[in-house]
PDB file of N, CA and C in Angstrom:
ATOM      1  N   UNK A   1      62.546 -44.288 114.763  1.00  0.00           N
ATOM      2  CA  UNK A   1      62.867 -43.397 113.673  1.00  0.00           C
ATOM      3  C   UNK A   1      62.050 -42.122 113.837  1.00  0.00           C
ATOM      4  N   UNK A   2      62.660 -40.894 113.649  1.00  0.00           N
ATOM      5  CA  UNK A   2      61.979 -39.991 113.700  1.00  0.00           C
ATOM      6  C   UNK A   2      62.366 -38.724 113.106  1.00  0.00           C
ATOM      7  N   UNK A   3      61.517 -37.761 112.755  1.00  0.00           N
ATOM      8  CA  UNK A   3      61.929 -36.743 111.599  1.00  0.00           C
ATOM      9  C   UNK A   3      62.349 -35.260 112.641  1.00  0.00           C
ATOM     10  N   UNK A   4      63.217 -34.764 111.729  1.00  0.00           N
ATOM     11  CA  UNK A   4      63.527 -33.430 112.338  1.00  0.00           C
ATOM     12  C   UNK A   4      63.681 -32.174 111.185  1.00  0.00           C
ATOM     13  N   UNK A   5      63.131 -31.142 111.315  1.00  0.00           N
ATOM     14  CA  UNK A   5      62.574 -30.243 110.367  1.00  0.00           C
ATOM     15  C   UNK A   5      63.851 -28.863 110.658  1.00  0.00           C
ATOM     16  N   UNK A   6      64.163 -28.609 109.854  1.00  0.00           N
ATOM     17  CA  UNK A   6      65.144 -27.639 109.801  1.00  0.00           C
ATOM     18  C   UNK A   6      64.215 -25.898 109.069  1.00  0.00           C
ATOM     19  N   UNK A   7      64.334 -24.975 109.969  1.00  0.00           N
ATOM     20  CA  UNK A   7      63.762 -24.053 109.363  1.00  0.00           C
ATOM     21  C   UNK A   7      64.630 -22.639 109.488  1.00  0.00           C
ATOM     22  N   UNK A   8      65.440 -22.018 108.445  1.00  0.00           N
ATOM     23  CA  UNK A   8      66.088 -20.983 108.823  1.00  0.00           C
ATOM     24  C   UNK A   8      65.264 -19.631 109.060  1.00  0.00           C
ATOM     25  N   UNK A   9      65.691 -18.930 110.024  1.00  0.00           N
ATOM     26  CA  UNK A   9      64.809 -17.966 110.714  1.00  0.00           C
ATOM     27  C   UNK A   9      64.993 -16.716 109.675  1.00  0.00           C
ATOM     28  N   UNK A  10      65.487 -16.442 108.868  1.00  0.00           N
ATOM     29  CA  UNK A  10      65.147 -15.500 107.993  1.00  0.00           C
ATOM     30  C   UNK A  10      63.949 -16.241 107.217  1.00  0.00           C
ATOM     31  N   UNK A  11      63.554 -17.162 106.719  1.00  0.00           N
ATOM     32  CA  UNK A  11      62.758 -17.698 106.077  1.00  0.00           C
ATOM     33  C   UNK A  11      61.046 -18.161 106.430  1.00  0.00           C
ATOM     34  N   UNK A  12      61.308 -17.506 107.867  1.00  0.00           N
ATOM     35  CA  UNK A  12      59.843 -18.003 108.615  1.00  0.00           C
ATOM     36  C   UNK A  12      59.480 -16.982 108.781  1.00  0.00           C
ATOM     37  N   UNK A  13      58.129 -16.682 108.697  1.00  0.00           N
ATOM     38  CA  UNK A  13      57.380 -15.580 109.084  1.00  0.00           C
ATOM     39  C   UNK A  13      56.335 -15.938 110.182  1.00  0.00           C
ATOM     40  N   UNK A  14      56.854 -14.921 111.299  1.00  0.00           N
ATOM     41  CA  UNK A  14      55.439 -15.108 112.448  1.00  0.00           C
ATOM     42  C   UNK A  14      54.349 -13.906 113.205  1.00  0.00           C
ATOM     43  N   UNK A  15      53.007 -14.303 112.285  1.00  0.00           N
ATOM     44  CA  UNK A  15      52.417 -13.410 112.921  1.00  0.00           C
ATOM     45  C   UNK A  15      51.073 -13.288 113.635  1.00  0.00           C
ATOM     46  N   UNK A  16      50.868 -12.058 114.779  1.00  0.00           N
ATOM     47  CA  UNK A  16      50.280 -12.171 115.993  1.00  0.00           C
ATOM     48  C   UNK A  16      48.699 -11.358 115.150  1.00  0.00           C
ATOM     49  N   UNK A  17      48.043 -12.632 115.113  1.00  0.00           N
ATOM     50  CA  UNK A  17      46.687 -12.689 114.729  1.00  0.00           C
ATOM     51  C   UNK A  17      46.037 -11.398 115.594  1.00  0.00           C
ATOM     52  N   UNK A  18      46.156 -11.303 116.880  1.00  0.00           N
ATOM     53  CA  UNK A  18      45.262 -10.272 117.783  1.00  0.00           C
ATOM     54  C   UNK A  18      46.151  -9.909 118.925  1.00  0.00           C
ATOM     55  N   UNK A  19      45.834  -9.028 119.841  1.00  0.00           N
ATOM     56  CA  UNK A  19      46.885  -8.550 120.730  1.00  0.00           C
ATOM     57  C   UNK A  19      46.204  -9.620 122.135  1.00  0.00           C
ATOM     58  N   UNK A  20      47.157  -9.723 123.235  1.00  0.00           N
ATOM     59  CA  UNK A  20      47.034 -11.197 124.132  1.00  0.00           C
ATOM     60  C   UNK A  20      46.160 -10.426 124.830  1.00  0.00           C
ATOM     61  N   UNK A  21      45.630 -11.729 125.298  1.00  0.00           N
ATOM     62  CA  UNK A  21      44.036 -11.278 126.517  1.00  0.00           C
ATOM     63  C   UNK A  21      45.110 -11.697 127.502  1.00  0.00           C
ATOM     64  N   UNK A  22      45.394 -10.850 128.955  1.00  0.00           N
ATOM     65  CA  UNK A  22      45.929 -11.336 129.949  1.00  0.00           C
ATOM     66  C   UNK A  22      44.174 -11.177 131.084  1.00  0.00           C
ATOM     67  N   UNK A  23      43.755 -12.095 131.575  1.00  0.00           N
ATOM     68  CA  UNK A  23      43.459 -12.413 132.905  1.00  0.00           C
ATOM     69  C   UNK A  23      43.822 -12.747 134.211  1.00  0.00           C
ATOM     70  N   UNK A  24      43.069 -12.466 135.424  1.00  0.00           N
ATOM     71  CA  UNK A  24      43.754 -12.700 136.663  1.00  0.00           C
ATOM     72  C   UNK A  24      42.096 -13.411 137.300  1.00  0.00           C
ATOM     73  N   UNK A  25      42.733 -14.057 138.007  1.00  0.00           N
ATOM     74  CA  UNK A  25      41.295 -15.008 138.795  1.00  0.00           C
ATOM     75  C   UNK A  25      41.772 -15.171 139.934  1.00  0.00           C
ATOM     76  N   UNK A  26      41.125 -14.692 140.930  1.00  0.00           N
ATOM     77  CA  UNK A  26      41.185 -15.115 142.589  1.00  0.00           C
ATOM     78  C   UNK A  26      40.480 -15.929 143.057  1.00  0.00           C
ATOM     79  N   UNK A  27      39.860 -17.115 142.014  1.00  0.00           N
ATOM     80  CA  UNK A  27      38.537 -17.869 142.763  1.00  0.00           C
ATOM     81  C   UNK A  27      39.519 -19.028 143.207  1.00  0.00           C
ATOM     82  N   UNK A  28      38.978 -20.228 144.122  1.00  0.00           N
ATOM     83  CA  UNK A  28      39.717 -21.371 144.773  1.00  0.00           C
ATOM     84  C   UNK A  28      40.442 -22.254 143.882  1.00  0.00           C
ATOM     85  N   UNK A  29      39.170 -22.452 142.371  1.00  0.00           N
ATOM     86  CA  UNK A  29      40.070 -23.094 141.419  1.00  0.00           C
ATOM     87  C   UNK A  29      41.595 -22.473 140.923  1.00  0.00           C
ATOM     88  N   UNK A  30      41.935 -21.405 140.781  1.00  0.00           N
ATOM     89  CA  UNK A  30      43.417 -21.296 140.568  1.00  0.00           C
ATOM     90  C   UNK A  30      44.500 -21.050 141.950  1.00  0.00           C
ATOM     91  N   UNK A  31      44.260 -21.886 142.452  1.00  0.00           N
ATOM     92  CA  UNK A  31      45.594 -21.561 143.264  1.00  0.00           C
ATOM     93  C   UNK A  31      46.564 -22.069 143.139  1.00  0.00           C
ATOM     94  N   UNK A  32      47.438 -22.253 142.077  1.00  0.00           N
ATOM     95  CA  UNK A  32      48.740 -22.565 141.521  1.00  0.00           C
ATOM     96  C   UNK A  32      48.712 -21.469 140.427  1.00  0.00           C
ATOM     97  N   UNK A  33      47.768 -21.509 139.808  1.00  0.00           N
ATOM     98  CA  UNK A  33      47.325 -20.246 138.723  1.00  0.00           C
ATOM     99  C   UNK A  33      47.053 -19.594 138.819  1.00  0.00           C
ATOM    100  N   UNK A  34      47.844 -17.982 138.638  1.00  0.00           N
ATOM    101  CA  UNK A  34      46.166 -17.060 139.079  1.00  0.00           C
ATOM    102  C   UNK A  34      46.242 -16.257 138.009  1.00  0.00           C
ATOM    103  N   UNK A  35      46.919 -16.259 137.146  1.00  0.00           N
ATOM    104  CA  UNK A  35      47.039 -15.265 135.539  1.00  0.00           C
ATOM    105  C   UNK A  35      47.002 -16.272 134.636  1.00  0.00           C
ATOM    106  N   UNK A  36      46.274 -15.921 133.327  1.00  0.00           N
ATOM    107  CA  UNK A  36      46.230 -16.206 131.742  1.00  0.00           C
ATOM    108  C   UNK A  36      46.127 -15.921 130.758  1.00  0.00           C
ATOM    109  N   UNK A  37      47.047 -15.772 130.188  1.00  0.00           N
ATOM    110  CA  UNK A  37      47.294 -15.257 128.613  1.00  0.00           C
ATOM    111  C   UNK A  37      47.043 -16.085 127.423  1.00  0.00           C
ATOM    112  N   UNK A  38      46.498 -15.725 126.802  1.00  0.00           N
ATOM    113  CA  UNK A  38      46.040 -16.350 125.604  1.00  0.00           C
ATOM    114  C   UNK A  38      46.585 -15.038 124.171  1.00  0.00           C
ATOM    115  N   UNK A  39      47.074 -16.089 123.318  1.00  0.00           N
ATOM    116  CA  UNK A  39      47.422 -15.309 122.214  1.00  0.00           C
ATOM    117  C   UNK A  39      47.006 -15.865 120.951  1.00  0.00           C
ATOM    118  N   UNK A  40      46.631 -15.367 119.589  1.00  0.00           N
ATOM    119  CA  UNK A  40      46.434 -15.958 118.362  1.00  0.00           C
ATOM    120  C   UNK A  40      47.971 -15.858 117.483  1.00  0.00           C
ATOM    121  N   UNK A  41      48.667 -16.980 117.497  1.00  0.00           N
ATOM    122  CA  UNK A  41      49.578 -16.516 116.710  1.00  0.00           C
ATOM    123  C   UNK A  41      49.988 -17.548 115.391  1.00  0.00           C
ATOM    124  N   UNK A  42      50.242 -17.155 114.147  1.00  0.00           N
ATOM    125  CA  UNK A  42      50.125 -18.137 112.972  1.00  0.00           C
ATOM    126  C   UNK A  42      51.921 -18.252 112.579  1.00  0.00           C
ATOM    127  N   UNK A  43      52.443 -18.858 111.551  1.00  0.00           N
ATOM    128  CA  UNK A  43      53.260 -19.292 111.168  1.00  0.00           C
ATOM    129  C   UNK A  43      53.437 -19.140 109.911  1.00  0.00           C
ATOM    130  N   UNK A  44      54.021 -18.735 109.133  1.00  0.00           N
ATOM    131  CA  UNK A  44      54.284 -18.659 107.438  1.00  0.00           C
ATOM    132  C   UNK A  44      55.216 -19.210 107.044  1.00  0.00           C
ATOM    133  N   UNK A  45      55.838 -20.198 105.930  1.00  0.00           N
ATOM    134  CA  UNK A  45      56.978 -20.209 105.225  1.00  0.00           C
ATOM    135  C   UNK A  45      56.918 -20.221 103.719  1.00  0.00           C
ATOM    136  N   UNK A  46      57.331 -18.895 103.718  1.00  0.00           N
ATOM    137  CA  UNK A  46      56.748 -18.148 101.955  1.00  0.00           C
ATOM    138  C   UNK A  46      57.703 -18.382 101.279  1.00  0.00           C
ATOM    139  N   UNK A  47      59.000 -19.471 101.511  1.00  0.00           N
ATOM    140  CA  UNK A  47      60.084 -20.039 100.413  1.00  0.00           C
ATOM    141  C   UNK A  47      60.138 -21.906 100.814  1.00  0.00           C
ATOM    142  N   UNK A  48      58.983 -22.306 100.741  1.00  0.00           N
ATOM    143  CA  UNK A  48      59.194 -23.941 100.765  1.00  0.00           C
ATOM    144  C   UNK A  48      60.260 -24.870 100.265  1.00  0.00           C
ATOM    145  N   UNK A  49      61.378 -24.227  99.446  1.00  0.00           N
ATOM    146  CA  UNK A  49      62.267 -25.098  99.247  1.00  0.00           C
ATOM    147  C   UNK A  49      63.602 -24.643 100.187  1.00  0.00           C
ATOM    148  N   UNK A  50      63.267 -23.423 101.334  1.00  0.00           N
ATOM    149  CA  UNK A  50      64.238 -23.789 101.953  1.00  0.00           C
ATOM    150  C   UNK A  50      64.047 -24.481 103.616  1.00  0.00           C
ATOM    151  N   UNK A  51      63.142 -25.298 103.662  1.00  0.00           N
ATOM    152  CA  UNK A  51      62.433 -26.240 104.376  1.00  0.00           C
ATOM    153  C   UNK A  51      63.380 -27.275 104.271  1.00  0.00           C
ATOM    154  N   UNK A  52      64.122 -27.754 105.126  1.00  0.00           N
ATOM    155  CA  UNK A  52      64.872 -29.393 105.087  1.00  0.00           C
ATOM    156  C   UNK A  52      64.680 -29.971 106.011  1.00  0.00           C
ATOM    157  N   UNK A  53      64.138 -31.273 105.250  1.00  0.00           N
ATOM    158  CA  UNK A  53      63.667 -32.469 106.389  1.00  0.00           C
ATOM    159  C   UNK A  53      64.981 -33.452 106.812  1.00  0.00           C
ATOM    160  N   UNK A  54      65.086 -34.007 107.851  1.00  0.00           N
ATOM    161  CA  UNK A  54      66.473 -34.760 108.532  1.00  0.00           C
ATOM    162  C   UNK A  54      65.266 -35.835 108.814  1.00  0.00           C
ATOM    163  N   UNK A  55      65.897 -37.335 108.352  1.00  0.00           N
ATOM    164  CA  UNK A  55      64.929 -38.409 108.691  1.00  0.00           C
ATOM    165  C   UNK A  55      65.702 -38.910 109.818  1.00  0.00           C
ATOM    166  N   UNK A  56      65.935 -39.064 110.900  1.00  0.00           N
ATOM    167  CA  UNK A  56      66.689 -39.745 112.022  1.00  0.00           C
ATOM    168  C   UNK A  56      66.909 -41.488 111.764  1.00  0.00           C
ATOM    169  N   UNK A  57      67.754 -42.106 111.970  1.00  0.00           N
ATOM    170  CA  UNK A  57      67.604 -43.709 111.525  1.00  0.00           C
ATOM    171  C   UNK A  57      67.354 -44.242 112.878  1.00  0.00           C
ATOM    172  N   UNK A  58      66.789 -45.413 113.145  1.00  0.00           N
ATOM    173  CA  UNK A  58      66.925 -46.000 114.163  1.00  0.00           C
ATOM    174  C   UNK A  58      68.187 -46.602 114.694  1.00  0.00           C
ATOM    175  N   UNK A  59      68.094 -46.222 116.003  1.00  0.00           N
ATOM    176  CA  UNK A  59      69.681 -47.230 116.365  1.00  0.00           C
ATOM    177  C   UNK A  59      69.479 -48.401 117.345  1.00  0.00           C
TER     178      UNK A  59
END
């Protein structure tokens, strides 16, 4: 059983806490990696009743 959250996109608010740190590293540890971005970003929903939960049943 498992839940599924319905959120209409006029109703969500998303916003970018700080602007992204991009890095680049040439040391041995990233060599599959060599860039990283990091971002602060938060989530709002400033009308909670148009939030709908879907409970899934087991089959």
């Amino acid at each position: 059983m498992g839940t599924v959250w319905g959120l209409p996109a006029e109703r969500v608010v998303t916003a970018v806490r700080r602007d992204a740190d991009v890095q680049a590293d040439q040391s041995v540890l990233f060599t599959s990696d060599r860039v990283r971005a990091t971002c602060r970003v938060g989530f709002g929903f400033p009308h909670p009743a148009a939030l709908v939960r879907i409970r899934l049943a087991a089959t």
